[in-house]
C-alpha atoms as a PDB file:
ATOM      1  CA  UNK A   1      67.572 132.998 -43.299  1.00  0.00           C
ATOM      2  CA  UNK A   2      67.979 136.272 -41.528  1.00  0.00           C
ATOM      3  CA  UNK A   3      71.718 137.616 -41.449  1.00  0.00           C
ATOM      4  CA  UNK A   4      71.644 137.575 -37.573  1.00  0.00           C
ATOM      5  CA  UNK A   5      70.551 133.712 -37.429  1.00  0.00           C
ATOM      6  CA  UNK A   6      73.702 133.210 -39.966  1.00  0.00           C
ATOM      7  CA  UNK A   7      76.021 135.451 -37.705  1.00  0.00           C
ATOM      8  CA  UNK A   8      75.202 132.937 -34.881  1.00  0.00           C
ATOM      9  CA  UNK A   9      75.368 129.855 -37.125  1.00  0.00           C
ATOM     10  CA  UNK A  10      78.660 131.129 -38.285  1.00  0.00           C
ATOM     11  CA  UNK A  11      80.277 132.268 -35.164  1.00  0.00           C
ATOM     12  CA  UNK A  12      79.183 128.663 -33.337  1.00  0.00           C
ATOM     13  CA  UNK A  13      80.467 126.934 -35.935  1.00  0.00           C
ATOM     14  CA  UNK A  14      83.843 129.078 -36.306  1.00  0.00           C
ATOM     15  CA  UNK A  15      85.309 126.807 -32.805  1.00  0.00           C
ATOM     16  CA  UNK A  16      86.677 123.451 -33.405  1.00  0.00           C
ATOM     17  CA  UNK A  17      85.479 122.126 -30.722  1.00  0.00           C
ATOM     18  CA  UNK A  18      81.787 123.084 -31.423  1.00  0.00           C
ATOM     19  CA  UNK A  19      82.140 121.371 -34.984  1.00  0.00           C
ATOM     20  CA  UNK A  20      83.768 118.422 -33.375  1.00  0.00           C
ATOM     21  CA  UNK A  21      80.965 118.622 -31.122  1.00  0.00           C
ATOM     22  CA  UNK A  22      78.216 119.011 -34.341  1.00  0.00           C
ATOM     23  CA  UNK A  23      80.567 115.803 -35.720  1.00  0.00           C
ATOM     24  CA  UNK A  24      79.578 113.502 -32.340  1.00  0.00           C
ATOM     25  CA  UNK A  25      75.735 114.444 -32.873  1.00  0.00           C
ATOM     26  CA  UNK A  26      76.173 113.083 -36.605  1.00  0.00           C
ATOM     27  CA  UNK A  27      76.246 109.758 -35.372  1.00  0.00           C
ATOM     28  CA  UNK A  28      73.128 110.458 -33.154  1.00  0.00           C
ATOM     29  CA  UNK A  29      71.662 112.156 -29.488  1.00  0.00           C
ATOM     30  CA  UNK A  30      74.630 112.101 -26.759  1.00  0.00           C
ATOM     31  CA  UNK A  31      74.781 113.546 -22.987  1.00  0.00           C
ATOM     32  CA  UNK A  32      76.657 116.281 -21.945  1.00  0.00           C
ATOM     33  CA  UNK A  33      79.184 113.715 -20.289  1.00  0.00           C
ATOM     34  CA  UNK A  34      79.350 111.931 -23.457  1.00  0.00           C
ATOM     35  CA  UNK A  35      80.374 114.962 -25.527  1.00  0.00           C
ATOM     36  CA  UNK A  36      82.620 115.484 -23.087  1.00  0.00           C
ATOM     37  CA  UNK A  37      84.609 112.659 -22.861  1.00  0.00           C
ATOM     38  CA  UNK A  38      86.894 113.513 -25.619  1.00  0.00           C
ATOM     39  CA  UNK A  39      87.910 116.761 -24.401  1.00  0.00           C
ATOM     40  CA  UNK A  40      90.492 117.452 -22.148  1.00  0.00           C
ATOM     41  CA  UNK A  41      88.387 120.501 -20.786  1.00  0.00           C
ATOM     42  CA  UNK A  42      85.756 121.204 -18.020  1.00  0.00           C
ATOM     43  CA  UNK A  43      82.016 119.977 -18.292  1.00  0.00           C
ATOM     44  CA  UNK A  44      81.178 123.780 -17.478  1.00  0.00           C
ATOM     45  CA  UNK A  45      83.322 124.784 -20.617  1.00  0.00           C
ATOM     46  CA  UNK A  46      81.523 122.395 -22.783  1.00  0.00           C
ATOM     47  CA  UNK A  47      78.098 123.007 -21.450  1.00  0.00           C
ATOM     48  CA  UNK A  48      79.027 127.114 -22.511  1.00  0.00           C
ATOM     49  CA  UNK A  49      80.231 125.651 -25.699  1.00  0.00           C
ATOM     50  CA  UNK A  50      76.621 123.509 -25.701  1.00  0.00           C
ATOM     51  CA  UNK A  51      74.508 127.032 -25.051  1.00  0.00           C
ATOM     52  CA  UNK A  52      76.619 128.730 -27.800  1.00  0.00           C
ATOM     53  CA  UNK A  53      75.252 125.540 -30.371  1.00  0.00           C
ATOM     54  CA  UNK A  54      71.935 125.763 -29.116  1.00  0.00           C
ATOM     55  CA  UNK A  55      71.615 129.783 -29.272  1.00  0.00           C
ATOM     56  CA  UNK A  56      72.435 129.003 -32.834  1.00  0.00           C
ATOM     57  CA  UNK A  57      70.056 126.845 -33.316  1.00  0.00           C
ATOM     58  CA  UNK A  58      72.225 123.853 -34.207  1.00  0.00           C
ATOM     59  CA  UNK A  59      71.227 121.563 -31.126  1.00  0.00           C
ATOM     60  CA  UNK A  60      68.566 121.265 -28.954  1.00  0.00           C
ATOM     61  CA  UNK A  61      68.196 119.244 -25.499  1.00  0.00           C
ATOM     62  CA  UNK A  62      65.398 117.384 -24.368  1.00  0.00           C
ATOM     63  CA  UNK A  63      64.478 115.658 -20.827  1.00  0.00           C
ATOM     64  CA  UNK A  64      64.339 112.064 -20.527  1.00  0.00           C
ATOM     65  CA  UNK A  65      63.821 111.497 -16.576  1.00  0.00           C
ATOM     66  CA  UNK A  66      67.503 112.766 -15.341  1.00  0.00           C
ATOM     67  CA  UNK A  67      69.200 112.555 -18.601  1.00  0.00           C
ATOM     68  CA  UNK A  68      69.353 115.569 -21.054  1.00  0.00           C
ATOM     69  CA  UNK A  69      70.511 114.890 -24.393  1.00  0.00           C
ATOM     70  CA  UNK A  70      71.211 116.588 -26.878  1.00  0.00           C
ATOM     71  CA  UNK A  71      70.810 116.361 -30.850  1.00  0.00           C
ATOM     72  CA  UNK A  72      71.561 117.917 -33.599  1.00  0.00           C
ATOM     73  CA  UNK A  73      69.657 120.024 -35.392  1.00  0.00           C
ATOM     74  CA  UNK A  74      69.504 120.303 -39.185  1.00  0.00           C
ATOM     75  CA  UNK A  75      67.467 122.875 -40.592  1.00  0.00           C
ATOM     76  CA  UNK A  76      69.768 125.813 -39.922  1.00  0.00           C
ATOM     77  CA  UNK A  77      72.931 123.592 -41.717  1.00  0.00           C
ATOM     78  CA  UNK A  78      70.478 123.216 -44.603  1.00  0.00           C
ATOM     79  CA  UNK A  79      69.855 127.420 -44.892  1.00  0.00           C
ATOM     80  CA  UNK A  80      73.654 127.648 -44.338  1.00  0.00           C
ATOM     81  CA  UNK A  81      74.275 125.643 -47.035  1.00  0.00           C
ATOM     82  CA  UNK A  82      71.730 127.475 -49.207  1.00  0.00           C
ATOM     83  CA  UNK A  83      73.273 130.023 -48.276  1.00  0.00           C
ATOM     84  CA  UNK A  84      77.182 128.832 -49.306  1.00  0.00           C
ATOM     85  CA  UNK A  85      75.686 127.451 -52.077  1.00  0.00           C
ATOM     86  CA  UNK A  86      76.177 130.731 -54.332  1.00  0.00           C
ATOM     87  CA  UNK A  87      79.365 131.433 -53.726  1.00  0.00           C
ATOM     88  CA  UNK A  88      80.271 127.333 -54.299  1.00  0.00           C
ATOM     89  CA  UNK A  89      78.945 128.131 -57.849  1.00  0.00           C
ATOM     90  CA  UNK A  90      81.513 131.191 -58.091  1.00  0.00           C
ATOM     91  CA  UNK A  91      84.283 129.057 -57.077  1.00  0.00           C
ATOM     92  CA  UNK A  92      83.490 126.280 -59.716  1.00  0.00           C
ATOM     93  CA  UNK A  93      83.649 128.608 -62.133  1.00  0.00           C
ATOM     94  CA  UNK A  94      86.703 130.048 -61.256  1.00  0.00           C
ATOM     95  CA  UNK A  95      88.183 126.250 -61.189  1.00  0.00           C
ATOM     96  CA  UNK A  96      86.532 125.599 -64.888  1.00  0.00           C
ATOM     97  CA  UNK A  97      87.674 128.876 -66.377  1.00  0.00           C
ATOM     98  CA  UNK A  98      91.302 127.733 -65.334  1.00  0.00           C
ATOM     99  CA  UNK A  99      90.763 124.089 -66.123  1.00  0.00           C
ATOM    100  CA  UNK A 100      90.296 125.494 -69.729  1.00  0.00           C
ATOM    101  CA  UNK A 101      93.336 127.925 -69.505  1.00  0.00           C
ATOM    102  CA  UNK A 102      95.878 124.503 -68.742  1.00  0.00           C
ATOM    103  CA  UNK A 103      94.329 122.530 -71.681  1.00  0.00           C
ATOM    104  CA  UNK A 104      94.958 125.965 -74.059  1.00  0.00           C
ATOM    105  CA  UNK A 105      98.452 125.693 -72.708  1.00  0.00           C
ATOM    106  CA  UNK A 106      98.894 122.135 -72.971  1.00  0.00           C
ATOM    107  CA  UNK A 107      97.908 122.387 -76.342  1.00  0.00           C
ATOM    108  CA  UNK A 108     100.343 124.943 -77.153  1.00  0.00           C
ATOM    109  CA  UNK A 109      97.707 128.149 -77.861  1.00  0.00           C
ATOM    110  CA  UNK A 110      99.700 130.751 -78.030  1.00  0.00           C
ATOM    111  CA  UNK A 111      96.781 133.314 -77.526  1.00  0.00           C
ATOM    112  CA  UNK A 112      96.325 131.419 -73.657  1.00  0.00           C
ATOM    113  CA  UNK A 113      99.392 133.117 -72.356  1.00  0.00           C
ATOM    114  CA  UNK A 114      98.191 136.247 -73.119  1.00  0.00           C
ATOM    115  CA  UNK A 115      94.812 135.671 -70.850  1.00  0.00           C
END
């Protein structure tokens, strides 16, 4: 994954509204109407927020007669969570190293209050 393809998957995915957009296209392909309808904003502010998911590479739109729908996409989640995926392992170990600190002190070690 280039660092300019995870800018844009970032920044798309840094709005809650895209992500509760993303969270609709879970459950499968939906219009721009239907992604709408839970929003209390304007179809042109969620077709920008559409073109900001798509530029990202998250959705894409296809042409069925009048209807365009849209679907998500999931190759660039996959490489995003490839990418997370290293610093996930940093964070476990953070959580085991002080897993094992609380059982020293549980125990009563008295060298694990001088860690």
């Amino acid at each position: 994954m280039q660092t300019d393809s995870l800018s844009a998957i970032l920044s798309a995915l840094a709005d809650p509204t895209r992500r509760a957009i993303l969270a609709r296209l879970v459950e499968g392909e939906a219009t721009v109407n239907e992604l709408a309808e839970p929003f209390e904003i304007s179809l042109p502010a969620i077709s920008r927020h559409l073109k900001v998911l798509e530029a990202a590479g998250l959705i894409s739109r296809s042409r069925t007669a009048q209807w365009r729908p849209c679907r998500i996409e999931a190759a660039p989640l996959k490489d995003l969570s490839i990418w997370i995926e290293r610093y996930r392992r940093l964070w476990d170990e953070s959580f085991d190293k002080m897993d094992a600190y609380l059982r020293d002190l549980q125990k009563g070690d008295p060298d694990a209050r001088k860690n």
